[in-house]
Protein backbone atom coordinates (compact mmCIF):
# COMPACT_ATOMS: atom_id res chain seq x y z
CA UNK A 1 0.00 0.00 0.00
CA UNK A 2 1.13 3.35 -0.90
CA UNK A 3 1.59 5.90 1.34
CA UNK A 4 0.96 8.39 -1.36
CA UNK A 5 -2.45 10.01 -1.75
CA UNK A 6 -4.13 8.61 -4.53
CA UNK A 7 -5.21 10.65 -7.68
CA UNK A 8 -7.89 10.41 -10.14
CA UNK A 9 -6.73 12.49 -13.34
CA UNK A 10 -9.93 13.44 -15.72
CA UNK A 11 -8.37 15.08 -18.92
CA UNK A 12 -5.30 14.23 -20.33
CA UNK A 13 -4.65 16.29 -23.64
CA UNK A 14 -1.55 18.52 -24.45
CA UNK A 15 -1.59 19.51 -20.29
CA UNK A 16 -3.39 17.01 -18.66
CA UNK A 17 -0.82 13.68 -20.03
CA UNK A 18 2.21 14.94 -19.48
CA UNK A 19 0.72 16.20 -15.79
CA UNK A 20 -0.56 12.64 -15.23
CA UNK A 21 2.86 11.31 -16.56
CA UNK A 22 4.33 13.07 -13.67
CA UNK A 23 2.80 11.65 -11.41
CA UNK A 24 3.52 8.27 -12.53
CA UNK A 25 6.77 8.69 -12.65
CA UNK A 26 7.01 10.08 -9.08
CA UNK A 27 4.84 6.46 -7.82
CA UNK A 28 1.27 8.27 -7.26
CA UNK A 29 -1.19 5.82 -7.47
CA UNK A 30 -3.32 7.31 -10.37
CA UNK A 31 -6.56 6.24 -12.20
CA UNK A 32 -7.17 8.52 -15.86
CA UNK A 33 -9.72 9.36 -17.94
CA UNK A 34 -10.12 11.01 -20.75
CA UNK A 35 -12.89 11.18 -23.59
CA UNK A 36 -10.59 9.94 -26.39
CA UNK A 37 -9.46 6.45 -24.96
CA UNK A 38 -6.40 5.92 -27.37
CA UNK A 39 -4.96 9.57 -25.30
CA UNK A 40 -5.28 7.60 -22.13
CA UNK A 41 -2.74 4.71 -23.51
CA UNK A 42 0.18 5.52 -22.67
CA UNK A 43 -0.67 6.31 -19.59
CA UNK A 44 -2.08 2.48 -18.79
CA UNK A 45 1.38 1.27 -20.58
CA UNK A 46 3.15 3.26 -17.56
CA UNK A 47 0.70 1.84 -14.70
CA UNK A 48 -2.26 3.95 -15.03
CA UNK A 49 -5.37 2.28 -14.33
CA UNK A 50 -7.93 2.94 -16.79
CA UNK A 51 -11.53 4.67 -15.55
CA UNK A 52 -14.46 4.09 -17.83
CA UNK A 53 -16.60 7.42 -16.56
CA UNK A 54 -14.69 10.26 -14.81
CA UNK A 55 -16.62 9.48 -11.48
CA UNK A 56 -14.69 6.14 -11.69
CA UNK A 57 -11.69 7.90 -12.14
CA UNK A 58 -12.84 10.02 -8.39
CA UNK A 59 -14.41 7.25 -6.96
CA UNK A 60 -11.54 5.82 -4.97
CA UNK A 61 -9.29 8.76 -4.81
CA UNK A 62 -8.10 11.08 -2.51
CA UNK A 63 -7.00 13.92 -4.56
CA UNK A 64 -8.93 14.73 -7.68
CA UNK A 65 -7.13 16.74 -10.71
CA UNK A 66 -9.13 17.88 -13.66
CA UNK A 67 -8.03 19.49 -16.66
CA UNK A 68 -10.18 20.19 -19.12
CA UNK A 69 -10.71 22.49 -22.07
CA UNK A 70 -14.13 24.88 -21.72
């Protein structure tokens, strides 16, 4: 278990993925979403778990980041 809040990311386009990449690479547990799936891939390649709605992406976390355009 980590002692690391965990983070649901909603948005991950030319801010939000490299943001969420970040955090990945500094061990946050993180859960993404993001309309487009195919943006979210990477992310899930580097331990990402995958949300299918953005309130699965909150659901479980303790910190909630959204970036989003409009």
């Amino acid at each position: 278990m980590s002692s690391l809040p965990s983070i649901g990311f909603v948005g991950l386009g030319a801010m939000g993925a490299p943001m969420a990449m970040r955090l990945l690479g500094a061990d946050f547990p993180l859960a993404v979403w993001n309309r487009s799936p195919e943006r979210a891939a990477p992310l899930a390649a580097a331990g990402a778990r995958l949300a299918a709605a953005p309130g699965e992406a909150a659901a479980d976390s303790d910190v909630v980041i959204s970036v989003l355009f409009d």
